[in-house]
C-alpha atoms as a PDB file:
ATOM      1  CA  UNK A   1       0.000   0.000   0.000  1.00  0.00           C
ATOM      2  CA  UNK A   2       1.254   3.515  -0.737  1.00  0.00           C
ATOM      3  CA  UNK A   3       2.507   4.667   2.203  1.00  0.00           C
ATOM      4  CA  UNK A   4       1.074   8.408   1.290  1.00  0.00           C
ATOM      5  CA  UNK A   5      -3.009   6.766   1.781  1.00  0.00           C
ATOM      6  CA  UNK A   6      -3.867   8.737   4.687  1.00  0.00           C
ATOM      7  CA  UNK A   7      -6.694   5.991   5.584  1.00  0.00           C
ATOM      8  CA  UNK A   8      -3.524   3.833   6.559  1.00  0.00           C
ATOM      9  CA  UNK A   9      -1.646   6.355   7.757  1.00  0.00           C
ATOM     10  CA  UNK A  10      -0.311   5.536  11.898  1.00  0.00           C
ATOM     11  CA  UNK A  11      -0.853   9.077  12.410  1.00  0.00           C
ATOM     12  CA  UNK A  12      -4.597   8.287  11.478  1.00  0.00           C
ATOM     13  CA  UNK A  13      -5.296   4.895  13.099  1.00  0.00           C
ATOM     14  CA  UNK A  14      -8.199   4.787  15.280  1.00  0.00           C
ATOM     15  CA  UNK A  15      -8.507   4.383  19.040  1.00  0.00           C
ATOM     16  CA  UNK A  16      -9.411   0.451  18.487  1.00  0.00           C
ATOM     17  CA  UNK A  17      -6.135   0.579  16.145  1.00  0.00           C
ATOM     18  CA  UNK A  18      -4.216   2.075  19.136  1.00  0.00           C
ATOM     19  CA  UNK A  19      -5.454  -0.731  21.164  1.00  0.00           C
ATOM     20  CA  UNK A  20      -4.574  -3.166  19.074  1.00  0.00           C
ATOM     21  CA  UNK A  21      -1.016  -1.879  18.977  1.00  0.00           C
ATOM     22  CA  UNK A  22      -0.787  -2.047  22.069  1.00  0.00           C
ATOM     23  CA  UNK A  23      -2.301  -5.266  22.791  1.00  0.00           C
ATOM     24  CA  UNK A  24      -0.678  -7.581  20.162  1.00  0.00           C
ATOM     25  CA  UNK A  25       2.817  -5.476  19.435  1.00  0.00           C
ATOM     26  CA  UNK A  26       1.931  -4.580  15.725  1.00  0.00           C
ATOM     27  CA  UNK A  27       3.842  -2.409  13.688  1.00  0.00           C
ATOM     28  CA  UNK A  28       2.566  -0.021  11.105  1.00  0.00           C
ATOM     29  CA  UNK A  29       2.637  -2.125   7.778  1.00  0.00           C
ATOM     30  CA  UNK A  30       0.661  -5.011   9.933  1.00  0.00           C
ATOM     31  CA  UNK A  31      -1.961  -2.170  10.450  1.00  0.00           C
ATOM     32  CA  UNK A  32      -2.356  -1.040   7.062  1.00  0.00           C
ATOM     33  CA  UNK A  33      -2.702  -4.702   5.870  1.00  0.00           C
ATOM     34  CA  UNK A  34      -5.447  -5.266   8.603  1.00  0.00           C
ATOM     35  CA  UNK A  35      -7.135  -2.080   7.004  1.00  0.00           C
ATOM     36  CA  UNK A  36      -6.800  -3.263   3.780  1.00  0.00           C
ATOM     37  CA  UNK A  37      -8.473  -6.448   4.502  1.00  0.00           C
ATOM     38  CA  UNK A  38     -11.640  -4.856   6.278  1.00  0.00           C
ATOM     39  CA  UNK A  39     -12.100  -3.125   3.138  1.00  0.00           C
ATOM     40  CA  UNK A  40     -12.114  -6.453   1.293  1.00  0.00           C
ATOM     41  CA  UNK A  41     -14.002  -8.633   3.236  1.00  0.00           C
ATOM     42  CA  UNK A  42     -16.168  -5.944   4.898  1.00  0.00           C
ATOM     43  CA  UNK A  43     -18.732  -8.154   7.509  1.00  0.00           C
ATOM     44  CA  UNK A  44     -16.723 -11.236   6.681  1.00  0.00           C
ATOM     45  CA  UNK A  45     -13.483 -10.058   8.459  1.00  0.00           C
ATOM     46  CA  UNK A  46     -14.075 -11.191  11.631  1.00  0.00           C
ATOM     47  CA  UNK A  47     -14.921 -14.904  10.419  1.00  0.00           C
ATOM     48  CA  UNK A  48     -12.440 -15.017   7.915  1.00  0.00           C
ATOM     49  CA  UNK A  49      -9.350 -13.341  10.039  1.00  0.00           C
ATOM     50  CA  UNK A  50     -10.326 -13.994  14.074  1.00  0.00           C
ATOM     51  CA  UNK A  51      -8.200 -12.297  16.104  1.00  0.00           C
ATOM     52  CA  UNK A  52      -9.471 -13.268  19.665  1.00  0.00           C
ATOM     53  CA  UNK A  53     -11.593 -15.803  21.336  1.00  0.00           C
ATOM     54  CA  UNK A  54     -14.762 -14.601  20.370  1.00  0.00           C
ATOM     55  CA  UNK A  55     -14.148 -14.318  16.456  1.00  0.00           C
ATOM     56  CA  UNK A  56     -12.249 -17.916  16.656  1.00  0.00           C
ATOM     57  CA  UNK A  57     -16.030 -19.005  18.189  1.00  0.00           C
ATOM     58  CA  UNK A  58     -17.570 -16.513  14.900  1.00  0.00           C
ATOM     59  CA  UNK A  59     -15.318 -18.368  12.575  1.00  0.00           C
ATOM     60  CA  UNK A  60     -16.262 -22.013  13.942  1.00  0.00           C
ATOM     61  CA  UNK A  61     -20.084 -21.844  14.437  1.00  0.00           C
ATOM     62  CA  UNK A  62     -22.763 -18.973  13.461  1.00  0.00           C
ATOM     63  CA  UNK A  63     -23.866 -16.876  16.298  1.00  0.00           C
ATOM     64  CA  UNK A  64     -27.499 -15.728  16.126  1.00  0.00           C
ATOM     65  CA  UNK A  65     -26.610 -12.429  17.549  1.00  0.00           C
ATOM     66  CA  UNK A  66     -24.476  -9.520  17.383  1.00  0.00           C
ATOM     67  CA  UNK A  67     -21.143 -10.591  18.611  1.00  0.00           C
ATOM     68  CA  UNK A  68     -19.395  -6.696  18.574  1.00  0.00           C
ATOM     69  CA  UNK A  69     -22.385  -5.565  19.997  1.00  0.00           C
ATOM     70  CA  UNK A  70     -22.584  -8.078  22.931  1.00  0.00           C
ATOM     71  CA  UNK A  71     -19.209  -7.280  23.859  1.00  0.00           C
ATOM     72  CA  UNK A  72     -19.823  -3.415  24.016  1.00  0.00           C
ATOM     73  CA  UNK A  73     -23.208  -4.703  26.388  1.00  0.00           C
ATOM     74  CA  UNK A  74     -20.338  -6.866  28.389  1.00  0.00           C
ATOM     75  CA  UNK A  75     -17.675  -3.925  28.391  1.00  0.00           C
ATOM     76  CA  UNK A  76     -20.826  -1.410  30.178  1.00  0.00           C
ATOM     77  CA  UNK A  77     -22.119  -4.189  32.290  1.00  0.00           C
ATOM     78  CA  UNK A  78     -18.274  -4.684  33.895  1.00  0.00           C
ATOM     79  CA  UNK A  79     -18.045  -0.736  34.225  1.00  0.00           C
ATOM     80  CA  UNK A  80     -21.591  -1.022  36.333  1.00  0.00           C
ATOM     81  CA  UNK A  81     -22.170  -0.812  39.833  1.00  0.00           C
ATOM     82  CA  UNK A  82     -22.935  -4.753  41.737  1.00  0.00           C
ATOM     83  CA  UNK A  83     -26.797  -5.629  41.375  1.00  0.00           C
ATOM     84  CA  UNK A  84     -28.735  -5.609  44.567  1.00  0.00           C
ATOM     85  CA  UNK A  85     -29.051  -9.496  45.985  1.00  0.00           C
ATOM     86  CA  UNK A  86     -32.773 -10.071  46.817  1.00  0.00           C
ATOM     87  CA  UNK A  87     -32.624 -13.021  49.469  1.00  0.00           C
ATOM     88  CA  UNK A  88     -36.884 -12.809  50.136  1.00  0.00           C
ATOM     89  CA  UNK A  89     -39.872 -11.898  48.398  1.00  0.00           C
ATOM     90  CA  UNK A  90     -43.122 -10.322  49.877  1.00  0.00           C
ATOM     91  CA  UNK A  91     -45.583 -13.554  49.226  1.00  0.00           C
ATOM     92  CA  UNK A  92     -49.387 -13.336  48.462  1.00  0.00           C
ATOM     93  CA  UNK A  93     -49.843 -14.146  51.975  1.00  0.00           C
ATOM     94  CA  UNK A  94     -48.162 -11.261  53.567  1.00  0.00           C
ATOM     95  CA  UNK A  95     -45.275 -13.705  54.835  1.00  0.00           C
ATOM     96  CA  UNK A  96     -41.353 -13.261  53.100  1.00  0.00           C
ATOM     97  CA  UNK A  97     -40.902 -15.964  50.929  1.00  0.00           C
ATOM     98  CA  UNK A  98     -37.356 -17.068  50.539  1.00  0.00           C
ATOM     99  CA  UNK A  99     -35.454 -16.748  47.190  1.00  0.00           C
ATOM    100  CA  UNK A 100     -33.112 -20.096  47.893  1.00  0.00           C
ATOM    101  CA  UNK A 101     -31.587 -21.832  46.551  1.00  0.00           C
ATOM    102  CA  UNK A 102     -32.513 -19.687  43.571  1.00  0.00           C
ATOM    103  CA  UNK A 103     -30.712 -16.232  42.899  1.00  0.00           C
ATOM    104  CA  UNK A 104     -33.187 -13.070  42.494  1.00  0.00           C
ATOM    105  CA  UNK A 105     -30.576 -10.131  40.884  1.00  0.00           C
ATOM    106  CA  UNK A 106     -32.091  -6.498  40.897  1.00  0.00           C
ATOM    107  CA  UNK A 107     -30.584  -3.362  39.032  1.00  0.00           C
ATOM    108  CA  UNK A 108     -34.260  -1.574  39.411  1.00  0.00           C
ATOM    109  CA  UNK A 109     -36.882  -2.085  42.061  1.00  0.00           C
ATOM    110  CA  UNK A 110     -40.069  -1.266  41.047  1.00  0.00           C
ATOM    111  CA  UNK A 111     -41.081   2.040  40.525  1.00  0.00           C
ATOM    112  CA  UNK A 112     -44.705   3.635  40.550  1.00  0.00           C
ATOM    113  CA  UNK A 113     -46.538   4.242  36.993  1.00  0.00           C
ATOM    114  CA  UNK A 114     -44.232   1.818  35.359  1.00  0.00           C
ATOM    115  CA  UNK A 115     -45.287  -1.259  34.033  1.00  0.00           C
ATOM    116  CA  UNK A 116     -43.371  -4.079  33.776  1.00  0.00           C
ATOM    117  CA  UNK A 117     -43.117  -7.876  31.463  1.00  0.00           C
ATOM    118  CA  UNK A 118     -41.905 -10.838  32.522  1.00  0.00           C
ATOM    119  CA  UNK A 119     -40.708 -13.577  30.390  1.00  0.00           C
ATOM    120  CA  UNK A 120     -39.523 -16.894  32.058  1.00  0.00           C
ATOM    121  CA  UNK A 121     -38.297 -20.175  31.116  1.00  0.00           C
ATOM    122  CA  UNK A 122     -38.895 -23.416  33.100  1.00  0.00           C
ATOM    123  CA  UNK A 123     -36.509 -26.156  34.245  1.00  0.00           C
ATOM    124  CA  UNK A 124     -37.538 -29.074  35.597  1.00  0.00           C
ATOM    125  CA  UNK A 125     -35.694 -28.251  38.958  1.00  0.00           C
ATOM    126  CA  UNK A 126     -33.182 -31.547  38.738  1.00  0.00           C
ATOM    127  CA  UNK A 127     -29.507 -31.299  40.441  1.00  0.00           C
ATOM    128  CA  UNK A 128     -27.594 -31.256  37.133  1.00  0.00           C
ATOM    129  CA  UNK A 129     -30.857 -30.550  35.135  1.00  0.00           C
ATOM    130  CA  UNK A 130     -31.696 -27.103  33.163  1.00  0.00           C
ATOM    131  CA  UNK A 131     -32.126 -24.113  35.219  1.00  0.00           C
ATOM    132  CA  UNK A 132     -35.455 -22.094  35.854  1.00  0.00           C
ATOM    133  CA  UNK A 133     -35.407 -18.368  35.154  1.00  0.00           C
ATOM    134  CA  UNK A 134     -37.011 -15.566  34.571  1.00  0.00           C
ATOM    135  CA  UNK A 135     -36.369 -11.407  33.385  1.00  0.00           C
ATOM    136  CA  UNK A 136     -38.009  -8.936  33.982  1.00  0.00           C
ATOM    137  CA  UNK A 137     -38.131  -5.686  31.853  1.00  0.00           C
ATOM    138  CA  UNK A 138     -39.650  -2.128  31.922  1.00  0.00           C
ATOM    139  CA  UNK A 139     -41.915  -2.089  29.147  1.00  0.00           C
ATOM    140  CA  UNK A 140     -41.249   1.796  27.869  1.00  0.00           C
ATOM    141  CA  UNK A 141     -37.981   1.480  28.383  1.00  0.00           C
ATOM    142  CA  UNK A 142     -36.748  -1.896  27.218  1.00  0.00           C
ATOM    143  CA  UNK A 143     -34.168  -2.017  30.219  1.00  0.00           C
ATOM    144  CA  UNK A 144     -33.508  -5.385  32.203  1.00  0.00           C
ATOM    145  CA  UNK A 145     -34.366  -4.512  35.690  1.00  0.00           C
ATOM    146  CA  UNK A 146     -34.136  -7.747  37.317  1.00  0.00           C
ATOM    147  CA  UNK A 147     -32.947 -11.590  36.585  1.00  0.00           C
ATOM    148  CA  UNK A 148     -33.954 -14.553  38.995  1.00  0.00           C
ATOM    149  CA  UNK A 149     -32.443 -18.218  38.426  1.00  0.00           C
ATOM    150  CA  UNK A 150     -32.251 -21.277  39.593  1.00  0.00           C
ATOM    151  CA  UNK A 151     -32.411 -24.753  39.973  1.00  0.00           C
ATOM    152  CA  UNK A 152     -36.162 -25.064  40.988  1.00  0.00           C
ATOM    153  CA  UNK A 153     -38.954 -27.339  40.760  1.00  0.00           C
ATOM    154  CA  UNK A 154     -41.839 -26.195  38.235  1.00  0.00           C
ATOM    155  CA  UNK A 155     -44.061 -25.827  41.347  1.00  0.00           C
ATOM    156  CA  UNK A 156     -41.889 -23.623  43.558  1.00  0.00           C
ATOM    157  CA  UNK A 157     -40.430 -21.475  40.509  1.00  0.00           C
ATOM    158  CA  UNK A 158     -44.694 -20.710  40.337  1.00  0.00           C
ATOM    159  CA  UNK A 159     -44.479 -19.353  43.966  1.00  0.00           C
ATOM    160  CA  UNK A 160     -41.539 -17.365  43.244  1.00  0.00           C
ATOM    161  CA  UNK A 161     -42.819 -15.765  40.252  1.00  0.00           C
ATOM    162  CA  UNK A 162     -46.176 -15.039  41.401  1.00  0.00           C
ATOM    163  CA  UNK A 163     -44.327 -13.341  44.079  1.00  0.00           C
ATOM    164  CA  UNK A 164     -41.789 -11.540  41.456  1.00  0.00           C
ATOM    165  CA  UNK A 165     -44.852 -10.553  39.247  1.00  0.00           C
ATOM    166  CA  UNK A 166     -47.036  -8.744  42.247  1.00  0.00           C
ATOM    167  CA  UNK A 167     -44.350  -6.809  43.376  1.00  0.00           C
ATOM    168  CA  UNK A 168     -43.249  -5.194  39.935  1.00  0.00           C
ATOM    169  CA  UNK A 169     -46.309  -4.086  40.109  1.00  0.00           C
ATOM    170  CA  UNK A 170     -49.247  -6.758  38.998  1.00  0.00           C
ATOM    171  CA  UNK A 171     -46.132  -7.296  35.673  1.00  0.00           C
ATOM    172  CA  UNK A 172     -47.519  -9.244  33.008  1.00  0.00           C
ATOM    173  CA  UNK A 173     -46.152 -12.663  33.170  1.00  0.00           C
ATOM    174  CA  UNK A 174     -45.309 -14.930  30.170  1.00  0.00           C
ATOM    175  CA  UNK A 175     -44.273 -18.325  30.779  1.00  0.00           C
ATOM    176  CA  UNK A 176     -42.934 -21.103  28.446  1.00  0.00           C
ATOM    177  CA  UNK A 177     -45.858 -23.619  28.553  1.00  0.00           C
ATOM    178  CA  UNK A 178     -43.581 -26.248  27.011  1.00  0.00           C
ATOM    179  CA  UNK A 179     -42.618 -28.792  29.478  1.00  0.00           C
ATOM    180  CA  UNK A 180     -42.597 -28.440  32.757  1.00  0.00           C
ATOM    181  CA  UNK A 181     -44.025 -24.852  32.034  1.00  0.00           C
ATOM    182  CA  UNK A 182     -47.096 -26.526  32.398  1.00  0.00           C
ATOM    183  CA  UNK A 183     -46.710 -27.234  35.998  1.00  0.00           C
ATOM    184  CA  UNK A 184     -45.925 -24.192  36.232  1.00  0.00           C
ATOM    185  CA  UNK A 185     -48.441 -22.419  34.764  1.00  0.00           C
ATOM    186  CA  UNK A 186     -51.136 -24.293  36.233  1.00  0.00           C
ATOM    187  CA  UNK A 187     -50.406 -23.238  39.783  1.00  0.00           C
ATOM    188  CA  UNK A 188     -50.030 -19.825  38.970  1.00  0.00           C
ATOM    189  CA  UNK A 189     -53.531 -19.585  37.129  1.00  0.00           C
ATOM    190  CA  UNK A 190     -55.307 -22.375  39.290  1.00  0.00           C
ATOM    191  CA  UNK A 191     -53.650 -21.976  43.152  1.00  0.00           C
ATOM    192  CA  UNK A 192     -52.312 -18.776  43.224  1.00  0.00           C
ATOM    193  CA  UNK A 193     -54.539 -16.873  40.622  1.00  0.00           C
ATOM    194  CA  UNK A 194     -52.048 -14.706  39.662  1.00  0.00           C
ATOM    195  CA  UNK A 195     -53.731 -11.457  37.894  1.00  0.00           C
ATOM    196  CA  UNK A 196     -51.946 -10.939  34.467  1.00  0.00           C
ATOM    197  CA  UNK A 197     -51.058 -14.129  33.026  1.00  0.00           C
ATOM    198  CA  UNK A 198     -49.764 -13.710  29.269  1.00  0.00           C
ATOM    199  CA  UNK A 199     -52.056 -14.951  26.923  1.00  0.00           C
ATOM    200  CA  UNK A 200     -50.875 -16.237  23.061  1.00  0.00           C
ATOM    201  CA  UNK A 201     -53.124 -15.654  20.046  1.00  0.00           C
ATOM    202  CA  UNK A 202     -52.240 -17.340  17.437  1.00  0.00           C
ATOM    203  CA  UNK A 203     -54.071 -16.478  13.801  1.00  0.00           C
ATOM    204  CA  UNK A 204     -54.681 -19.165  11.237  1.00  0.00           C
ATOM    205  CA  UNK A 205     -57.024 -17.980   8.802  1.00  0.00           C
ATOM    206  CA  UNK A 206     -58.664 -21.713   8.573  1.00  0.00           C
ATOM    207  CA  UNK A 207     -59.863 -21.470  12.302  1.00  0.00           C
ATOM    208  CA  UNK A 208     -59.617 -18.012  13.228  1.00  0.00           C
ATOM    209  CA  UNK A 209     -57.972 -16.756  16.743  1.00  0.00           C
ATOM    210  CA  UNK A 210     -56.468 -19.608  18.869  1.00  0.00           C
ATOM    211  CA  UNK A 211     -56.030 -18.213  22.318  1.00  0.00           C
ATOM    212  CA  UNK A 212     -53.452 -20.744  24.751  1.00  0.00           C
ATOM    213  CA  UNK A 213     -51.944 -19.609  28.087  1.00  0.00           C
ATOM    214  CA  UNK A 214     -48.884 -19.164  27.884  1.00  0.00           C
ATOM    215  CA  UNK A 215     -45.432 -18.755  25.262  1.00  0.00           C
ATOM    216  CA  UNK A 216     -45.370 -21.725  22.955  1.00  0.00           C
ATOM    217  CA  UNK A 217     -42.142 -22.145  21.718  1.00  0.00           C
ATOM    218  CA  UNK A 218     -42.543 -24.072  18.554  1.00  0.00           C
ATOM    219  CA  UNK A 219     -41.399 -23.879  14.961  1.00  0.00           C
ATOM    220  CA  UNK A 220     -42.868 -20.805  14.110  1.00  0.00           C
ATOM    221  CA  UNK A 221     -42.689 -19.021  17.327  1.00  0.00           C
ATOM    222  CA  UNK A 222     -39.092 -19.563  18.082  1.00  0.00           C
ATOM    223  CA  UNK A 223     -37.869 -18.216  14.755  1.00  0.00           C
ATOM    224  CA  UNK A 224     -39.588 -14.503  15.620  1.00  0.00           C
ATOM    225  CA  UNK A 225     -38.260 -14.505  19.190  1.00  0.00           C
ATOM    226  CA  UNK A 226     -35.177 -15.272  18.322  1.00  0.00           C
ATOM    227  CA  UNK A 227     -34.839 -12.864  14.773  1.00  0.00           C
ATOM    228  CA  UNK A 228     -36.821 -10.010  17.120  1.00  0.00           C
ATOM    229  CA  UNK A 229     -34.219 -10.412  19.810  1.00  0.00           C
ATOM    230  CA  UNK A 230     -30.771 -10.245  17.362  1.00  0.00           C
ATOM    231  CA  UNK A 231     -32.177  -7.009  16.022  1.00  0.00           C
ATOM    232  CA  UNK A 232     -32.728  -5.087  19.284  1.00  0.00           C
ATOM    233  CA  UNK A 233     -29.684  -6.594  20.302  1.00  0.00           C
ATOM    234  CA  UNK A 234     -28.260  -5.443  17.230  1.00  0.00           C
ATOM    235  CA  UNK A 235     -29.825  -1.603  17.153  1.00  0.00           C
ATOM    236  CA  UNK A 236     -29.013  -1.473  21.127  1.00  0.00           C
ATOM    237  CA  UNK A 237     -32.703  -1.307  21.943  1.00  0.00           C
ATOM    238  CA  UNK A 238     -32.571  -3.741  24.823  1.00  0.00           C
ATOM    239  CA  UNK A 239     -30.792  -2.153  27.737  1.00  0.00           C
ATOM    240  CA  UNK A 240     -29.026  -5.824  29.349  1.00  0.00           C
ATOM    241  CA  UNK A 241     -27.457  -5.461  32.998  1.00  0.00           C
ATOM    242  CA  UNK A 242     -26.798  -9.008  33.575  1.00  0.00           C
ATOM    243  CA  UNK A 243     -23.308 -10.749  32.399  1.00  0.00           C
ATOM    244  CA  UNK A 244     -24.600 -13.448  32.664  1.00  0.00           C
ATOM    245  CA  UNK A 245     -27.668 -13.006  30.029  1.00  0.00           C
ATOM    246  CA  UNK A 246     -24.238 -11.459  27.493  1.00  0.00           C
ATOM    247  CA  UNK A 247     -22.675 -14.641  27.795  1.00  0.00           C
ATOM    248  CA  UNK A 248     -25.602 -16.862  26.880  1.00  0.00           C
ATOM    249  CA  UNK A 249     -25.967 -14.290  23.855  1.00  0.00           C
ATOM    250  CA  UNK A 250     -22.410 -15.232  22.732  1.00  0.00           C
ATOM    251  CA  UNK A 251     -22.744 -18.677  22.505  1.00  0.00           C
ATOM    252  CA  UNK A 252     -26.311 -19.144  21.142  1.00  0.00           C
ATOM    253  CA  UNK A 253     -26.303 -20.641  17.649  1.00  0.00           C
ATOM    254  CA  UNK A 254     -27.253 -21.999  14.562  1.00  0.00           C
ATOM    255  CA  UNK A 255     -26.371 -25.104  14.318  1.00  0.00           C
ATOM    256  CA  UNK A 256     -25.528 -27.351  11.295  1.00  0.00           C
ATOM    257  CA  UNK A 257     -29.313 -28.712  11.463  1.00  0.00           C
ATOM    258  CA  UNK A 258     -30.519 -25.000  11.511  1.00  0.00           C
ATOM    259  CA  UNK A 259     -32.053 -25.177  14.805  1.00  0.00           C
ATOM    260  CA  UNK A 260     -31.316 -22.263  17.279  1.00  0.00           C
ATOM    261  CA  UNK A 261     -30.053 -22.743  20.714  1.00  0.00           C
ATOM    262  CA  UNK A 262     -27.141 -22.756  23.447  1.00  0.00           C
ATOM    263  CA  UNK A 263     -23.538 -24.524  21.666  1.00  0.00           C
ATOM    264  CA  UNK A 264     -22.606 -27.480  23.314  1.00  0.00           C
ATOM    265  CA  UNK A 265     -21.814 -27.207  26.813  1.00  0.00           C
ATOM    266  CA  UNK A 266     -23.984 -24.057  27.351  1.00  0.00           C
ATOM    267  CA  UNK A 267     -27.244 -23.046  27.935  1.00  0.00           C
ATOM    268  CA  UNK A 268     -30.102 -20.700  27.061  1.00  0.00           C
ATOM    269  CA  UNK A 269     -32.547 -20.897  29.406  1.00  0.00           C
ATOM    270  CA  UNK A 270     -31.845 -16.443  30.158  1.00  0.00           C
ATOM    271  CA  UNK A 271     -31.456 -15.910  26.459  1.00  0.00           C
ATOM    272  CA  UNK A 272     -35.394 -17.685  25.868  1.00  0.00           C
ATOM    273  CA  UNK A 273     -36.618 -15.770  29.349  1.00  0.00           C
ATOM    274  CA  UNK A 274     -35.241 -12.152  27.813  1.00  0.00           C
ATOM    275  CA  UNK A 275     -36.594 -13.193  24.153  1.00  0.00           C
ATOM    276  CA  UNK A 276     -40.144 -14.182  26.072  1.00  0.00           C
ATOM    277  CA  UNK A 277     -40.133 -10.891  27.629  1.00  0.00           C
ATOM    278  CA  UNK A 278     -39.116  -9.152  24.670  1.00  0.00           C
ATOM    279  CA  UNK A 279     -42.890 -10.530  22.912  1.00  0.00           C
ATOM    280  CA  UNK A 280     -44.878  -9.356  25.885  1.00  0.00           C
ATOM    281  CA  UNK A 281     -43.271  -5.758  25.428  1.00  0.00           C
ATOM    282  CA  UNK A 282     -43.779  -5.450  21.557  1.00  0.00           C
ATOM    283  CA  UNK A 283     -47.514  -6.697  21.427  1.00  0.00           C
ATOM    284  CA  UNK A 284     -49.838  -3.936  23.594  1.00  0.00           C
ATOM    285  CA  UNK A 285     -50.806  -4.443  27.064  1.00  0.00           C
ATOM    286  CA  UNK A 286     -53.072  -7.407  27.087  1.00  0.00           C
ATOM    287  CA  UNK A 287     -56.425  -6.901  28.667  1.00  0.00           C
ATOM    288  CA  UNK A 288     -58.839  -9.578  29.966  1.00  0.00           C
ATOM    289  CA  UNK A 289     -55.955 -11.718  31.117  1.00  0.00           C
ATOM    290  CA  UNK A 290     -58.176 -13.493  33.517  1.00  0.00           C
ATOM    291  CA  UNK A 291     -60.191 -15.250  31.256  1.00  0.00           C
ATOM    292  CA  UNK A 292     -59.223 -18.784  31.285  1.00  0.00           C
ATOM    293  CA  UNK A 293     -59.274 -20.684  28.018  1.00  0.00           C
ATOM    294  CA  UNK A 294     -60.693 -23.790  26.843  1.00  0.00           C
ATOM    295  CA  UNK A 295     -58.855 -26.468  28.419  1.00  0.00           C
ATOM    296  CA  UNK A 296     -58.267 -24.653  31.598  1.00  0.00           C
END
């Protein structure tokens, strides 16, 4: 490269340039080639020249989100001040109800005339088994504002979110119904009658509206959440606090049989609870959440 092209120039590198000076020893003409080869490959530089962990995992597998973007969320999010540790939970019955052996993680308590979604995904409580969890957003906003998880049976992770749901404020509550979700679900609506239960319509033009409690994920549900939570993370319209959700980010992928979920090793169970809540805060605030559907 001429060594007059200003774009390449060392006295014109960027700040990320700097860095990577720094970091790795390069000298100038190892610069101006790395230039020249964003220019080439454009979005395929990262896959096709990784130059840390993260774009050795791009160039391996095919992340569903945002990888540069995740690890500006993960640079804030170390920058941030601790969450607050919630060890109890005001229960419908006026008594504290005990977070253990679950974690309950709060950036945000509640706040009055804010209304709140909460997506959550449901383990089936087993030492060694999938974790339950569940995020909770502010609906204007978009901002995580609080993240509980844990190891918890379907029935007990009901308790907990009941409790979770009344305090931010009567929240609207969406819960995988796959699984043990519907354990879940059924003490919520039919013990513990929680208010504002998330309700899915589903429109086939053959039948009309099909109303189930609950977040199906299926074939053509799972696609949405997950394309509808890439782009937000993408744009920076969810506001993430928890590490922990990044890292699930990272390593959710496409795999070789096109199916979308956690790489080998890892899990998804935040990633689904965020993409959950992420549906209950782009469809309007459901009314008439207490009418039970057929089957129920």
């Amino acid at each position: 490269m001429d060594s007059r092209d200003t774009s390449g120039s060392p006295d014109r590198v960027s700040g990320e340039h700097k860095e990577l000076k720094r970091r790795w020893r390069l000298d100038d003409n190892q610069l101006r080639w790395r230039r020249a080869k964003q220019r080439e490959l454009r979005e395929l530089f990262r896959q096709e020249c990784p130059e840390d962990d993260t774009s050795c995992f791009l160039a391996s597998t095919r992340a569903c989100f945002d990888l540069a973007a995740l690890q500006r969320m993960a640079a804030r999010i170390a920058a941030e001040p601790r969450p607050e540790s919630i060890a109890a939970l005001p229960a419908k019955d006026g008594r504290a109800l005990a977070v253990a052996p679950a974690r309950l993680l709060v950036w945000r308590r509640p706040q009055e005339g804010r209304q709140y979604a909460i997506g959550a995904d449901v383990g089936e409580g087993l030492a060694g088994g999938d974790a339950s969890c569940a995020i909770v957003i502010e609906r204007h906003s978009g901002e995580q504002v609080a993240e509980l998880h844990g190891r918890l049976l379907p029935d007990r992770f009901a308790h907990l979110l009941d409790a979770l749901g009344r305090w931010y404020r009567r929240a609207e509550l969406a819960v995988e119904r796959n699984n043990h979700g519907h354990s879940t679900l059924n003490t919520l609506r039919n013990v513990l009658h929680y208010p504002r239960l998330y309700h899915h319509v589903r429109y086939d033009h053959r039948v009309g509206n099909q109303v189930t409690l609950g977040w199906p994920t299926d074939s053509q549900t799972k696609p949405i959440l997950v394309d509808d939570l890439a782009a937000v993370i993408a744009e920076g319209a969810v506001v993430l606090h928890s590490a922990d959700v990044v890292d699930e980010c990272m390593s959710f992928v496409t795999t070789d049989s096109g199916s979308q979920e956690a790489q080998a090793g890892a899990h998804d169970d935040r990633v689904m609870a965020l993409g959950i809540a992420w549906q209950v805060r782009k469809r309007p605030v459901s009314r008439g959440t207490a009418e039970r559907p057929p089957g129920w």
